[in-house]
Protein backbone atom coordinates (compact mmCIF):
# COMPACT_ATOMS: atom_id res chain seq x y z
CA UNK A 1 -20.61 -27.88 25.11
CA UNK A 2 -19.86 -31.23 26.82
CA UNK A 3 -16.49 -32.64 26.37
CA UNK A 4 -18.23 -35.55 23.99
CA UNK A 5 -20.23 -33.04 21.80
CA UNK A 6 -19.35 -32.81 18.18
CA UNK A 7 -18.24 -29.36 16.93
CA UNK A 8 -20.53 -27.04 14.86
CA UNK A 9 -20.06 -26.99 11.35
CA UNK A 10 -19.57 -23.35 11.48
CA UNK A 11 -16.86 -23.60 14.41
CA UNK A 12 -15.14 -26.43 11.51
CA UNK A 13 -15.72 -23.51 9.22
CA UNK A 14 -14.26 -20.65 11.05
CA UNK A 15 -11.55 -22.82 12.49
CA UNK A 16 -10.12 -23.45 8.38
CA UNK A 17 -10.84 -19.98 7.67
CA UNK A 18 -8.27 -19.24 10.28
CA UNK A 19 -5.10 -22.18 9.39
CA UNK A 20 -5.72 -21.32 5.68
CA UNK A 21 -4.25 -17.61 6.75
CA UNK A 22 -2.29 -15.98 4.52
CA UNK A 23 -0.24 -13.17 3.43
CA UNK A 24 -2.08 -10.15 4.07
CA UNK A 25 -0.52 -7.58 6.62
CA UNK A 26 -2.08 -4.48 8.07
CA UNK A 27 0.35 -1.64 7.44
CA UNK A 28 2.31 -0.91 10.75
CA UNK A 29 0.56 -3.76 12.11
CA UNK A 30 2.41 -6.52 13.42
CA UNK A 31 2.98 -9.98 10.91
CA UNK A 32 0.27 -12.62 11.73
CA UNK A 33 0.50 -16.08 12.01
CA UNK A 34 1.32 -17.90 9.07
CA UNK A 35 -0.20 -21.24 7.62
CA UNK A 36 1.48 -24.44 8.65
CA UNK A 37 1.40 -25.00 4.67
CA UNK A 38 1.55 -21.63 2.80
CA UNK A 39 -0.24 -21.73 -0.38
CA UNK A 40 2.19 -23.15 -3.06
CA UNK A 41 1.80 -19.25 -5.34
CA UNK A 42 1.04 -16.87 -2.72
CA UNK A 43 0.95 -13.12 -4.02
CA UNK A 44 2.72 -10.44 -2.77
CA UNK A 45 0.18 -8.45 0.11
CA UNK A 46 2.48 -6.26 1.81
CA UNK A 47 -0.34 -4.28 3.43
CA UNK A 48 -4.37 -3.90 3.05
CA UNK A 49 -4.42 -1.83 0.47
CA UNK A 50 -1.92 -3.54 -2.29
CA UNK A 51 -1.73 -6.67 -4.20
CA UNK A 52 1.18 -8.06 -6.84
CA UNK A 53 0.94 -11.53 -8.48
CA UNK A 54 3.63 -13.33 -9.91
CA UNK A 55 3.01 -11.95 -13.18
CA UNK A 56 3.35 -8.44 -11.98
CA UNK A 57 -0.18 -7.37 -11.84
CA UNK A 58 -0.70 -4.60 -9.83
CA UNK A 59 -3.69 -4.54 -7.54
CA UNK A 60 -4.98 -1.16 -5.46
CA UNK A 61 -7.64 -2.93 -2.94
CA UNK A 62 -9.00 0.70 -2.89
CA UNK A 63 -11.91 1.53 0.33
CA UNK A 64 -13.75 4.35 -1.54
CA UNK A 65 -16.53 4.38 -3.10
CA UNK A 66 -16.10 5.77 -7.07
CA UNK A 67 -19.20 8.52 -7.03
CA UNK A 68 -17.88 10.73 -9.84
CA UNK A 69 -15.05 12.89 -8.17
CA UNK A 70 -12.55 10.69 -9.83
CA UNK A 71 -11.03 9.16 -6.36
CA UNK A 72 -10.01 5.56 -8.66
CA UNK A 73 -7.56 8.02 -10.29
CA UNK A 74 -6.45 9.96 -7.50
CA UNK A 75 -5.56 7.37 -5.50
CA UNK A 76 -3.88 4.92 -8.18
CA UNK A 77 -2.12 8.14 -9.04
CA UNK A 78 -0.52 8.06 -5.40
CA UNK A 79 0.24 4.16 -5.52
CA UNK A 80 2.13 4.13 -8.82
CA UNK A 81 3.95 7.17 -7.79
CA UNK A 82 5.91 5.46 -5.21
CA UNK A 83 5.45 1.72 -6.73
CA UNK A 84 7.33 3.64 -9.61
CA UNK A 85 4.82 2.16 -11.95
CA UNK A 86 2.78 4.21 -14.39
CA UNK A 87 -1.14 4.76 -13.81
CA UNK A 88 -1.81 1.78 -16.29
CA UNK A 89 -0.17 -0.55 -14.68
CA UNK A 90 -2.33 -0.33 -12.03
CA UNK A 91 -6.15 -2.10 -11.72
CA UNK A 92 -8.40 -1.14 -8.51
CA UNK A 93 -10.00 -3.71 -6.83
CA UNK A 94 -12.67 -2.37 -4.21
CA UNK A 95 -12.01 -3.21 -0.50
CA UNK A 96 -13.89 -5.96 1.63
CA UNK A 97 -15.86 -4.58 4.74
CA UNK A 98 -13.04 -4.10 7.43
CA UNK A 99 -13.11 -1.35 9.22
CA UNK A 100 -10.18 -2.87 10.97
CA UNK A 101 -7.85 -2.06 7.89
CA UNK A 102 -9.46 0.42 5.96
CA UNK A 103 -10.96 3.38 8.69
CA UNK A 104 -10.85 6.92 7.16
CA UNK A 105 -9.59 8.40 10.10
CA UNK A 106 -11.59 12.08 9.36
CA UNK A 107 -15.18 10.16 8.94
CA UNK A 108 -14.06 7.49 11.52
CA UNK A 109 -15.74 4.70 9.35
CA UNK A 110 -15.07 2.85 5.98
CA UNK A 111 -16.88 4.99 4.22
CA UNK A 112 -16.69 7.81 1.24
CA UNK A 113 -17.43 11.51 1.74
CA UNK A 114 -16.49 14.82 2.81
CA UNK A 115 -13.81 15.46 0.05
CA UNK A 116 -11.55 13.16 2.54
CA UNK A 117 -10.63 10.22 0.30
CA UNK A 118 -7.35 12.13 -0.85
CA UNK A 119 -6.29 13.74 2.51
CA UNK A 120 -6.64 10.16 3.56
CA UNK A 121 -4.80 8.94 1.18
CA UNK A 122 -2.00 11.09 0.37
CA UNK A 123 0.14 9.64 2.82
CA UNK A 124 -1.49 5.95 3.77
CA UNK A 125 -1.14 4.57 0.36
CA UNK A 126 2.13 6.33 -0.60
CA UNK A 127 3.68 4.81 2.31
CA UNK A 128 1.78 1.33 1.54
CA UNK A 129 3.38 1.72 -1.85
CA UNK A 130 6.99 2.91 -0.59
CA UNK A 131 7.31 -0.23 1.76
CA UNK A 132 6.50 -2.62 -1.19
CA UNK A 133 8.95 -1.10 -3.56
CA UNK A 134 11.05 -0.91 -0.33
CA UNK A 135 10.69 -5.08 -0.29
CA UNK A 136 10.74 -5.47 -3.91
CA UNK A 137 13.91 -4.20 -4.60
CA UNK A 138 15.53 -5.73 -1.49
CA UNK A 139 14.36 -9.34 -2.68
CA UNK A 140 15.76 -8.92 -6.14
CA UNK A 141 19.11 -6.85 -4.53
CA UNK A 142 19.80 -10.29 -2.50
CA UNK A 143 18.78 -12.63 -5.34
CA UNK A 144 21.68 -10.95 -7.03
CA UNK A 145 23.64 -10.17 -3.96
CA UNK A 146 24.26 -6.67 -3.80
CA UNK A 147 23.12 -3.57 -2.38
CA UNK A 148 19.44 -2.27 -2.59
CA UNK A 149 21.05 1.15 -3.18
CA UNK A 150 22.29 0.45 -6.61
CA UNK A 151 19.22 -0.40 -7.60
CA UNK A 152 16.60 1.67 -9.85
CA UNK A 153 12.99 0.67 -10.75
CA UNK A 154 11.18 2.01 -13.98
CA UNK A 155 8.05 0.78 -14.92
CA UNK A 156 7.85 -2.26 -11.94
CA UNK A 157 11.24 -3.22 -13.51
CA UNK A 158 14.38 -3.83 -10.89
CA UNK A 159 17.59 -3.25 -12.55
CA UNK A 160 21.05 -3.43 -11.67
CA UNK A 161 22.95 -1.05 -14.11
CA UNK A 162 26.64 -2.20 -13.05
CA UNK A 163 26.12 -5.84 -13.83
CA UNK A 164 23.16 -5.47 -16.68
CA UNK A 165 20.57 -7.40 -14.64
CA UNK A 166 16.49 -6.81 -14.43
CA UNK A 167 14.27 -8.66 -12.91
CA UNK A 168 10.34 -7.42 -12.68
CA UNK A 169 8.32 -6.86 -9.95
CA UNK A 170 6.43 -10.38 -10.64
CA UNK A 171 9.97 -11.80 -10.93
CA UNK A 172 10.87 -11.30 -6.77
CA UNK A 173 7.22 -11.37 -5.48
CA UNK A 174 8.07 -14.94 -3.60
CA UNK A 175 10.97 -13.70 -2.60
CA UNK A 176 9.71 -10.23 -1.13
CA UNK A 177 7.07 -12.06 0.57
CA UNK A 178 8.91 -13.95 3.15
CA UNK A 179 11.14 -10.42 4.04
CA UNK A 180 10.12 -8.49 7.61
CA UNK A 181 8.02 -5.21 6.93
CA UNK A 182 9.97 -2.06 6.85
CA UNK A 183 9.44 -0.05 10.05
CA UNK A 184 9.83 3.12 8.16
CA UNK A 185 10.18 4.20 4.44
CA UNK A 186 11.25 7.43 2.84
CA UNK A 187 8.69 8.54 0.71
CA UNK A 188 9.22 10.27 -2.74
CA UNK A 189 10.73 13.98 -2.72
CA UNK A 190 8.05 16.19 -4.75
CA UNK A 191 10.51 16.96 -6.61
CA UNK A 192 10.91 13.59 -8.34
CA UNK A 193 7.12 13.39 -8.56
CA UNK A 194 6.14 12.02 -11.99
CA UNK A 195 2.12 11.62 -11.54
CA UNK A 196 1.60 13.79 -8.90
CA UNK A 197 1.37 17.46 -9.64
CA UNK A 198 -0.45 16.34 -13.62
CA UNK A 199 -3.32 15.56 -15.52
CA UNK A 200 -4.10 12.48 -15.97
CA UNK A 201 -6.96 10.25 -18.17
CA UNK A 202 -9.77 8.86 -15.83
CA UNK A 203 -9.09 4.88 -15.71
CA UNK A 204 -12.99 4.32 -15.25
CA UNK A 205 -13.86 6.67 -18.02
CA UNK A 206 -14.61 6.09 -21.51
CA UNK A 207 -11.68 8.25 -24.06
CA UNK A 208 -15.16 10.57 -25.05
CA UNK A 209 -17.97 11.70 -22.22
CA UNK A 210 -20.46 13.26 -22.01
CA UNK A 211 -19.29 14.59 -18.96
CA UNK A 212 -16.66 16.59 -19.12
CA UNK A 213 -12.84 15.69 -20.48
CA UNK A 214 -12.61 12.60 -18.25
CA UNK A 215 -8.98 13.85 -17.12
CA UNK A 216 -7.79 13.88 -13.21
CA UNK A 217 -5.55 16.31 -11.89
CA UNK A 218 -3.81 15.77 -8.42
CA UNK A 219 -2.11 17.98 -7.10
């Protein structure tokens, strides 16, 4: 292209795509740049595979494919296990093409099959989850300047028993947004497990099928 030759309306294209940026951050992958001018309500993308809006919606962005085996269960299972959320609290969105992000690491593809969507899983988006609640209750812990460690979360709610304080997740998202990603998280001892380890109703089945009880057990 000569120095006087206007640019392509896709290069204008691509090059906005690119300043808009935002929020999102591959888990364990290192924070990208960030718009000159953030949008003015960002959500709460901690990772690929998790979304939380200001009003404390909980998003799974989940790479499977639902072919009857019950994986939009399993896997919200996992998330609201360490999110320390229960299973309704939590709506599955399905993942964008990116193999980037969202390789299954046993089919070496984005892609559903081979009874691997759990063994994928079990410890991708527990950790996902971990390093958000990790965030979550840091934000609100400085908001009300004290230590993350006297902190408990029920239900997406932060509180702070010794001074009678709650905030919910929705409450700290801005706040949690603009803290560095946790290097490492400790994950959930089995033997607090809530979720894990029960039945549970299908969230993409109707109460009454024809096929079978509609419940999910992960074990």
């Amino acid at each position: 292209m000569s120095q006087n030759a206007r640019p392509t309306r896709r290069l204008m294209l691509q090059a906005g795509a690119v300043a808009a940026g935002s929020l999102m951050l591959g888990l364990r992958l290192s924070t990208p740049a960030r718009a000159a001018e953030p949008a003015p309500t960002p959500d709460f993308l901690p990772n690929a595979f998790l979304r939380i809006d200001r009003q404390g919606v909980i998003t799974l962005i989940l790479p499977h494919a639902e072919i009857g085996q019950g994986v939009y269960t399993s896997s919200a299972m996992l998330m609201a296990e360490e999110l320390e959320v229960g299973l309704d609290q939590v709506s599955i969105e399905n993942a964008p093409p990116d193999i980037a992000k969202y390789l299954d690491p046993l089919l070496y593809d984005q892609a559903t099959g081979g009874s691997t969507s759990t063994r994928t899983d079990w410890v991708r988006l527990r950790e996902a989850s971990a390093v958000a609640r990790t965030m979550l209750v840091m934000a609100a812990a400085q908001i009300w300047q004290v230590t993350p460690a006297t902190c408990t979360v029920a239900r997406g709610v932060i509180n702070h028993a010794a001074s009678s304080r709650s905030l919910g997740y929705g409450d700290v998202v801005e706040q949690a947004a603009k803290l560095p990603i946790p290097g490492d998280v400790k994950l959930k001892d089995p033997a607090d497990f809530k979720l894990i380890g029960t039945e549970a109703k299908r969230i993409d089945a109707p109460s009454k099928s024809p096929f079978g009880n509609g419940l999910v057990r992960l074990a």
